[in-house]
Protein backbone atom coordinates (compact mmCIF):
# COMPACT_ATOMS: atom_id res chain seq x y z
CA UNK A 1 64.68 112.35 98.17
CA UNK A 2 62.68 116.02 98.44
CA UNK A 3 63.87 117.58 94.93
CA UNK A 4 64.65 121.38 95.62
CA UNK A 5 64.40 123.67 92.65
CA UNK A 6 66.09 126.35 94.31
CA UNK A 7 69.73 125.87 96.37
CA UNK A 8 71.82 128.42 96.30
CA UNK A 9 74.38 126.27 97.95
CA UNK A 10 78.26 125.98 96.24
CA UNK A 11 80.40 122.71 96.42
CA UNK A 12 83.78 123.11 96.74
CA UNK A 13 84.31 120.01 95.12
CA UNK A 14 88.21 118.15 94.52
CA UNK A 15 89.29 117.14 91.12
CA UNK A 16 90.97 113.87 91.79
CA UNK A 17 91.87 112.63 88.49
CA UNK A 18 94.08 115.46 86.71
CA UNK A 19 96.52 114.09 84.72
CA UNK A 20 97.17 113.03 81.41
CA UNK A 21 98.04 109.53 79.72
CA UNK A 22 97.60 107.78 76.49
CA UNK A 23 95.98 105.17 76.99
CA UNK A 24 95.25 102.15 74.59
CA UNK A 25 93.19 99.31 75.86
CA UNK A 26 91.45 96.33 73.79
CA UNK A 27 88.19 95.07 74.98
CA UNK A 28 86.64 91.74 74.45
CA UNK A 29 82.76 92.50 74.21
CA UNK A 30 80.73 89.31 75.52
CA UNK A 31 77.15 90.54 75.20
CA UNK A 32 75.17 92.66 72.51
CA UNK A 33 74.01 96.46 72.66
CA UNK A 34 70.90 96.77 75.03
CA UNK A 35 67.92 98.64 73.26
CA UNK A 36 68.90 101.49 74.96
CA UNK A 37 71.79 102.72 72.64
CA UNK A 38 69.55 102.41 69.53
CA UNK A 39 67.70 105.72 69.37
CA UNK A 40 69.89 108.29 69.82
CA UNK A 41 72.97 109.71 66.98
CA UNK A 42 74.61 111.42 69.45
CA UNK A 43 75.81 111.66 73.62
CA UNK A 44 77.48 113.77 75.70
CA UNK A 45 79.44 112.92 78.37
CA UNK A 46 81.46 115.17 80.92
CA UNK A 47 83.79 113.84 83.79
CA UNK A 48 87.04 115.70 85.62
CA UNK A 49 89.67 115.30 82.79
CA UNK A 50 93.21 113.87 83.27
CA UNK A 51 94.31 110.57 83.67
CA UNK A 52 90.42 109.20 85.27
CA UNK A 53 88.69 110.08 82.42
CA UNK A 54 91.30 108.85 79.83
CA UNK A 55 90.83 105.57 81.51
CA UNK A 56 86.84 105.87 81.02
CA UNK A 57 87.15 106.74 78.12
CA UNK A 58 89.02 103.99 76.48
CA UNK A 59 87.98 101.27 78.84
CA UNK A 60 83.90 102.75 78.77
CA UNK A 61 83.35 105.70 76.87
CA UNK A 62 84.53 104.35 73.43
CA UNK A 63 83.52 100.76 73.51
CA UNK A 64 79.99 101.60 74.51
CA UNK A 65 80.21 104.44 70.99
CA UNK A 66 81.49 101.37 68.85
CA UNK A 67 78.86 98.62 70.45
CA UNK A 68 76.14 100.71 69.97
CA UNK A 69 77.05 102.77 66.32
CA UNK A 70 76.66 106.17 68.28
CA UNK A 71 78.80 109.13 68.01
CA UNK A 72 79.88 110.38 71.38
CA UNK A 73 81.48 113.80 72.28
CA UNK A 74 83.27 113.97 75.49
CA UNK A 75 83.97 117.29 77.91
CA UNK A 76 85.58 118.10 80.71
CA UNK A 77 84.08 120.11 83.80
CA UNK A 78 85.63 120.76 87.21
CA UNK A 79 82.90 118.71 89.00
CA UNK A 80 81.00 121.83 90.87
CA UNK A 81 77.41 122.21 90.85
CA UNK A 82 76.73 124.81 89.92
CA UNK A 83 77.37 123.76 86.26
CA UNK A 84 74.86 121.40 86.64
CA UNK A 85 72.34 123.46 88.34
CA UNK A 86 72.81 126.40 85.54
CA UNK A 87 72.57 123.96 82.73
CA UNK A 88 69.13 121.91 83.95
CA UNK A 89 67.36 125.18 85.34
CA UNK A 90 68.00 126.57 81.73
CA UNK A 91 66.49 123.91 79.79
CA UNK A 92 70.12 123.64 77.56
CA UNK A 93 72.20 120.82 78.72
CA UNK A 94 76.02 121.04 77.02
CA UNK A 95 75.91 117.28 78.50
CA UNK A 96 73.87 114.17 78.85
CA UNK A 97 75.60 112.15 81.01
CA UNK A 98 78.28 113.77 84.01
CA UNK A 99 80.77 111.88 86.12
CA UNK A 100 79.70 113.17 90.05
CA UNK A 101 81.64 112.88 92.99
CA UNK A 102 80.49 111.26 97.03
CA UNK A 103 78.59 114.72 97.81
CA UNK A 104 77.90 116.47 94.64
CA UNK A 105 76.04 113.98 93.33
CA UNK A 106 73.68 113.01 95.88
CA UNK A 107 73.04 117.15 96.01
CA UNK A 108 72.25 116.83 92.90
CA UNK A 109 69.82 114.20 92.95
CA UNK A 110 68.34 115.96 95.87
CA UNK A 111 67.67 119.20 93.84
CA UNK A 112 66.36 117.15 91.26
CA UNK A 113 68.60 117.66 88.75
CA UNK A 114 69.42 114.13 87.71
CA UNK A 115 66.85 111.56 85.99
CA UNK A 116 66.27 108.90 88.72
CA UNK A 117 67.40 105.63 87.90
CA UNK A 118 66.01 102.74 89.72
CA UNK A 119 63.86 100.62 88.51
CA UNK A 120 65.39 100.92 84.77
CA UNK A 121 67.17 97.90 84.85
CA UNK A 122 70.05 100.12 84.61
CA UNK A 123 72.22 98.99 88.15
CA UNK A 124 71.86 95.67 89.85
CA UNK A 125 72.40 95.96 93.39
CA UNK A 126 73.63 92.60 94.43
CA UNK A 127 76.92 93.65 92.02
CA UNK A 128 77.04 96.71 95.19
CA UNK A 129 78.38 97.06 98.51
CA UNK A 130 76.37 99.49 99.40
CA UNK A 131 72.71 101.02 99.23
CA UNK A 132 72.65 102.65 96.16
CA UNK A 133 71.45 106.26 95.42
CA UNK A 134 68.54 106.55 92.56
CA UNK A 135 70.38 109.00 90.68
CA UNK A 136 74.05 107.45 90.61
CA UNK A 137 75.90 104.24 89.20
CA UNK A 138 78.60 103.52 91.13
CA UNK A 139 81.99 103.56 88.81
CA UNK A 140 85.00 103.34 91.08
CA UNK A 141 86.48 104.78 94.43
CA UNK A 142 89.94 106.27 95.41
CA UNK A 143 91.12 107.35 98.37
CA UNK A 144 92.87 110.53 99.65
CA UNK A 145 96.22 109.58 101.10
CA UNK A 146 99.57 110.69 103.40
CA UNK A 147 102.52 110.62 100.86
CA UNK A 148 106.38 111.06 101.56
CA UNK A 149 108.82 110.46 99.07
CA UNK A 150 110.85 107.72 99.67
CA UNK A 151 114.09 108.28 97.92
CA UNK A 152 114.42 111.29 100.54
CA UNK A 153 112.79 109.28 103.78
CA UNK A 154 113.33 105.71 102.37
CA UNK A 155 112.24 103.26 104.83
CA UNK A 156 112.05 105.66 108.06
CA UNK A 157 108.97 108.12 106.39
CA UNK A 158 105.43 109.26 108.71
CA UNK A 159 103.50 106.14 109.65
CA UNK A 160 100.29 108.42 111.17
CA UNK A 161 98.82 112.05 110.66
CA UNK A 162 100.31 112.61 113.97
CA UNK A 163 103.96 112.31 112.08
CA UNK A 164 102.76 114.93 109.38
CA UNK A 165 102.08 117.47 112.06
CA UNK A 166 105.42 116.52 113.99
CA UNK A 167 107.54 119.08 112.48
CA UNK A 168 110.51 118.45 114.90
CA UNK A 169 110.76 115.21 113.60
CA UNK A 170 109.94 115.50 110.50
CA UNK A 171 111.17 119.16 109.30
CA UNK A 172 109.99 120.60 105.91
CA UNK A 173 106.73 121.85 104.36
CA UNK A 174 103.14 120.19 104.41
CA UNK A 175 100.95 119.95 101.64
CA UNK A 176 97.58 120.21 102.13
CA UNK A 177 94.62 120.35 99.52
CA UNK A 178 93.40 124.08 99.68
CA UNK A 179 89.96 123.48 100.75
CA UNK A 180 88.18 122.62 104.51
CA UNK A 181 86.93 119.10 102.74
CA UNK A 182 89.57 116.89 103.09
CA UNK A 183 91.72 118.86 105.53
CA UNK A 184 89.56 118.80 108.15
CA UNK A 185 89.23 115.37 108.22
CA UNK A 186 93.06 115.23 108.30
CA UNK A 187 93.50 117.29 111.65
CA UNK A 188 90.97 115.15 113.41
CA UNK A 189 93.41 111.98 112.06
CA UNK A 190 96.08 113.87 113.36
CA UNK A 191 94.49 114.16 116.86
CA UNK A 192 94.04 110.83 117.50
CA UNK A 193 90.41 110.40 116.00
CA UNK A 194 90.28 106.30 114.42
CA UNK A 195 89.35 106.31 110.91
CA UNK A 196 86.06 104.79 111.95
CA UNK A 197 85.37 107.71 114.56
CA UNK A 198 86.11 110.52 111.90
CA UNK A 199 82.75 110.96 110.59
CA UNK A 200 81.01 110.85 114.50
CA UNK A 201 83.63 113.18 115.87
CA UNK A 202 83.22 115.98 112.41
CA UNK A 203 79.79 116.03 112.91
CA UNK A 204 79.90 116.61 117.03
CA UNK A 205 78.99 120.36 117.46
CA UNK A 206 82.71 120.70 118.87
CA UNK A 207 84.25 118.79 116.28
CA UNK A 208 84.91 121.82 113.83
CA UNK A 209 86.26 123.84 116.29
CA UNK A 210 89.24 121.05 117.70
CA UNK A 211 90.18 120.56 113.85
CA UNK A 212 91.02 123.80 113.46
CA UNK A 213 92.44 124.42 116.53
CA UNK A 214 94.66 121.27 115.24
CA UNK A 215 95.24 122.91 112.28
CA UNK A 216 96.48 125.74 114.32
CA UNK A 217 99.85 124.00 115.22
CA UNK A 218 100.90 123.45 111.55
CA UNK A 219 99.40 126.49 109.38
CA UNK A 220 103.17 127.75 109.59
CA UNK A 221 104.09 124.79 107.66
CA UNK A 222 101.55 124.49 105.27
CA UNK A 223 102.12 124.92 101.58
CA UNK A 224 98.37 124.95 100.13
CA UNK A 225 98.26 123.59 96.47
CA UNK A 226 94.93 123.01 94.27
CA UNK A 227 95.89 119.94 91.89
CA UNK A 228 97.29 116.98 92.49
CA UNK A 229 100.14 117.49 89.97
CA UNK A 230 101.26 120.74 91.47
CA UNK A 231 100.88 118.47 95.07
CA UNK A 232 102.91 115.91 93.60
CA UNK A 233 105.89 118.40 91.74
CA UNK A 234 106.29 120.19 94.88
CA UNK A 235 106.93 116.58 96.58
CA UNK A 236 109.40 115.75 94.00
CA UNK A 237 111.22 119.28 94.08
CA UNK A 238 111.63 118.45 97.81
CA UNK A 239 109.56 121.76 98.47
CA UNK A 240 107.44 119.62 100.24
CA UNK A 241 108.30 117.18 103.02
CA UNK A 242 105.55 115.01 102.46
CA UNK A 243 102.06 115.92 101.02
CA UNK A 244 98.10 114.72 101.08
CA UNK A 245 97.33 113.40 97.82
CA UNK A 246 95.09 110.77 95.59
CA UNK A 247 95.82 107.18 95.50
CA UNK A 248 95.89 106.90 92.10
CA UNK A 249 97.88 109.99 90.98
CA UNK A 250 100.77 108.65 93.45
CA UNK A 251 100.54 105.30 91.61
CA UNK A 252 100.77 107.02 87.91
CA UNK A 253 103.54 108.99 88.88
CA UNK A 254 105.34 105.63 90.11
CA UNK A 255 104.40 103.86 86.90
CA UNK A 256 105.06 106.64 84.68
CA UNK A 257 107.53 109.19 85.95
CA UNK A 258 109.70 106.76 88.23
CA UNK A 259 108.83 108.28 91.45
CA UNK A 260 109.53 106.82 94.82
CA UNK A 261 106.58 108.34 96.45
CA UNK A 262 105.05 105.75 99.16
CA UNK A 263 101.96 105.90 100.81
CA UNK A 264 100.78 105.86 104.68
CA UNK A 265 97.88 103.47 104.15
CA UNK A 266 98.10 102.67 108.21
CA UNK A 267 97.99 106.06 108.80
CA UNK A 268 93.66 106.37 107.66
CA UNK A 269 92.80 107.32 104.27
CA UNK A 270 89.83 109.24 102.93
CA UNK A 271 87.85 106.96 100.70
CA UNK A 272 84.86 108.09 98.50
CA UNK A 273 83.39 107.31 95.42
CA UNK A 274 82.72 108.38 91.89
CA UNK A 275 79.39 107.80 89.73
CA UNK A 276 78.53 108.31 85.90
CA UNK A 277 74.57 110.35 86.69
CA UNK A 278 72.27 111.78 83.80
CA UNK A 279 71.35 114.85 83.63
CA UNK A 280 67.67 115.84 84.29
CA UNK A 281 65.52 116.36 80.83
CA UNK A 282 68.27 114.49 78.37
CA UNK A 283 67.39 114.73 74.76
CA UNK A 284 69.56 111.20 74.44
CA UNK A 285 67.68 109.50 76.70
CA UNK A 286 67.56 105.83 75.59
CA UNK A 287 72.00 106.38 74.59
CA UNK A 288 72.71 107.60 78.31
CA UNK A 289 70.56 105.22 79.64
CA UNK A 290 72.48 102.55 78.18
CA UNK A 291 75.61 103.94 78.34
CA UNK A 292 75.30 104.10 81.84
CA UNK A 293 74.24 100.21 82.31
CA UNK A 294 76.95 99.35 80.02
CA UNK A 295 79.89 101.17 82.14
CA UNK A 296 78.74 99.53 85.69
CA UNK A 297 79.26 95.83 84.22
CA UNK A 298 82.02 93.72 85.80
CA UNK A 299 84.12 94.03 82.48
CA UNK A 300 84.50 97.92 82.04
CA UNK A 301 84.77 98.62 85.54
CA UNK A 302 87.61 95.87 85.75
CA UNK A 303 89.27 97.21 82.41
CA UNK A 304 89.50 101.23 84.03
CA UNK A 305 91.48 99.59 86.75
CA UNK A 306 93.70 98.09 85.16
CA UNK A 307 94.27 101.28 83.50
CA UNK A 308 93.70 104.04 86.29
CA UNK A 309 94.54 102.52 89.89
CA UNK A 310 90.95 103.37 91.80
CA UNK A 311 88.80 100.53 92.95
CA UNK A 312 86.28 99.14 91.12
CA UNK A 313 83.19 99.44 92.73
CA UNK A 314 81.36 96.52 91.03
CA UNK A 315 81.90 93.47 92.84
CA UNK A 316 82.19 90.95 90.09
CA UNK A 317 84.84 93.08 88.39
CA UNK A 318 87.15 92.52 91.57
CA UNK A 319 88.04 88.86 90.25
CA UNK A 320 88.69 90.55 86.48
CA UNK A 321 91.47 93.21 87.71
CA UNK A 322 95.43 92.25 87.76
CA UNK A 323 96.42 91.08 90.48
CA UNK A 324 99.66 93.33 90.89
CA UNK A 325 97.56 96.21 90.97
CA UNK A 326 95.85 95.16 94.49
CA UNK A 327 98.19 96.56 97.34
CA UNK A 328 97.75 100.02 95.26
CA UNK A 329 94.09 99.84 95.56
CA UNK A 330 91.98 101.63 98.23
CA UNK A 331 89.91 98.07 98.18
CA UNK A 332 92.75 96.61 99.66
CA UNK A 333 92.82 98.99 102.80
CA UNK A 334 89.55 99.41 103.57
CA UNK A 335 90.32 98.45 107.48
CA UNK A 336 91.92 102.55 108.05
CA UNK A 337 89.50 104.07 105.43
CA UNK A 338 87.21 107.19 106.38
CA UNK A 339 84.15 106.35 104.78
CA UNK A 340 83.27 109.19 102.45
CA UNK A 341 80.24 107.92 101.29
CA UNK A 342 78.47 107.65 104.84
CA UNK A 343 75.83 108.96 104.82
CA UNK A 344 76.02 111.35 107.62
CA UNK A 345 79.37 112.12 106.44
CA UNK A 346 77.64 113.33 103.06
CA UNK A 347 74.82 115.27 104.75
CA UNK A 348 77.60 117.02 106.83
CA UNK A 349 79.66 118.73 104.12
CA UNK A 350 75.65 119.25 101.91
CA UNK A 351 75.31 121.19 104.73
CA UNK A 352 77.78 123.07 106.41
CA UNK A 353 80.19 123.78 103.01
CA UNK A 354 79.05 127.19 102.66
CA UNK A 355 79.66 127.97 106.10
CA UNK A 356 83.09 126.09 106.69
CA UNK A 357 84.42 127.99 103.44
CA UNK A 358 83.80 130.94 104.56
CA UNK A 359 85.77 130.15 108.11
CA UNK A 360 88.36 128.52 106.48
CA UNK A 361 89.06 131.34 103.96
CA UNK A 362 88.74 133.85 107.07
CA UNK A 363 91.07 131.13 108.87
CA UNK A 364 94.26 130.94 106.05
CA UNK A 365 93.84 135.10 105.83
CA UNK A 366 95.01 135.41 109.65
């Protein structure tokens, strides 16, 4: 891609994996440490926090530290750019390797901010679905979903985005993520748009306008909220009729807190991915390098899942995950997914973010 030194553009970018766990997991190690984790004493690795990085962590992070006799410090960054962009331009990198999400990271690798990675040795593409970006490993995916809670709806909760907007049949509060990524998309859904039309009808030039005219109809019922634990407390509290949310934060709090919160698969889901990248200029070059190639085998991938509920995105690790786990998966309900990591869909929000955050702020202060 054409690197640009200079973008003053901001991404407004979702932290999907808040949370927090303990989390203990015992891995089997079937192959030796690649040459790349010989050289370096130390690495650095940043991802989103919560409950997603715990996983990495024990199922990735501090394997790869024991394998290859490395010490590794780990951070936590809201996934924005602009920390990227300020540390590289600087020449003083806090991190060497960063966890990226579907459009920060190819904006990234288009400003030239991440080392590229092909032809390393580092990602084999057959193990991928999809056409894989120079800078980024694929890690896993999750999807953003319609959640009610169903020991207040039971069996007779939304089915579509059409039911989330019906507040005559459905009275009480929406939760929507405070942002125009990921709400957007939402009224379109709620409009009638397929799943597999989303991306086509967002980019039209009067697709914009008809999702907020959408949005229109329900802003008197919306209750913004900017985590998905505040999303998912206000669900509980009954403060919120039903709520968007992440796959796998509904699935924790079912596993861990009891909840009865169900999801509207049928209903289209918003599906991206996450990717380990590293960071243009690293000082532990030959350690992130192999890091990297160590946490896109079949075996890691398959152990974070079985941990954290988000697809692997490796194809051989599908086989390695437990089977219980697969109706919770976005993998399994791929058929109403909105394909986040389209490229069109990508180039849309790399584009038009500044501007759309400016009309949606103007928007929610009417």
């Amino acid at each position: 891609m054409k690197n640009k030194k200079q973008n003053p553009r901001r991404r407004n970018t979702m932290t999907r994996y808040s949370g927090s766990s303990k989390i203990f997991v015992a891995l089997a190690f079937a192959f030796g440490v690649t040459a790349f984790g010989a050289a370096a004493a130390e690495l650095r690795i940043a991802g989103p926090g919560g409950a997603g990085q715990a996983a990495a962590s024990a199922s990735m992070v501090k394997p790869y530290a024991a394998k290859a006799g490395i010490k590794v410090v780990e951070d936590e960054y809201d996934q924005k750019l602009a920390e990227i962009r300020a540390q590289v331009e600087a020449k003083s990198l806090k991190w060497d390797v960063v966890m990226v999400g579907p459009s920060i990271g190819p904006l990234a690798c288009d400003e030239g901010l991440l080392e590229n990675l092909s032809g390393k040795g580092i990602v084999n593409q057959a193990d991928f679905g999809k056409p894989l970006n120079p800078c980024l490993a694929p890690m896993f995916s999750s999807s953003g979903v319609l959640v009610y809670n169903g020991s207040k709806l039971g069996d007779n909760g939304p089915k579509t985005w059409a039911d989330f907007w019906d507040v005559k049949k459905f009275p009480g509060k929406r939760g929507l993520y405070n942002a125009p990524n990921e709400t957007l998309e939402l009224a379109l859904l709620a409009d009638g748009v397929a799943p597999a039309d989303l991306t086509k009808v967002l980019t039209s030039p009067e697709g914009v306008d008809r999702a907020f005219k959408k949005l229109d109809a329900l802003k008197p019922n919306i209750q913004w909220w900017n985590s998905a634990s505040e999303a998912l407390q206000l669900l509980a509290s009954g403060d919120l009729a039903m709520t968007y949310c992440w796959n796998g934060r509904v699935t924790k709090a079912n596993r861990d807190d009891k909840r009865d919160f169900r999801i509207a698969w049928d209903a289209g889901h918003l599906n991206g991915s996450e990717y380990y990248a590293v960071l243009k200029g690293s000082p532990n070059m030959d350690a992130a390098l192999g890091f990297i190639k160590f946490a896109a085998e079949p075996e890691q991938q398959a152990a974070f899942t079985n941990v954290a509920p988000y697809a692997p995105l490796n194809n051989k690790a599908v086989a390695l995950v437990d089977p219980a786990l697969a109706n919770v998966l976005p993998s399994s309900h791929m058929q109403t997914a909105v394909d986040q990591d389209d490229p069109a869909y990508v180039s849309f929000w790399l584009d038009k973010m500044d501007n759309l955050n400016e009309r949606f702020a103007a928007w929610q202060s009417k």
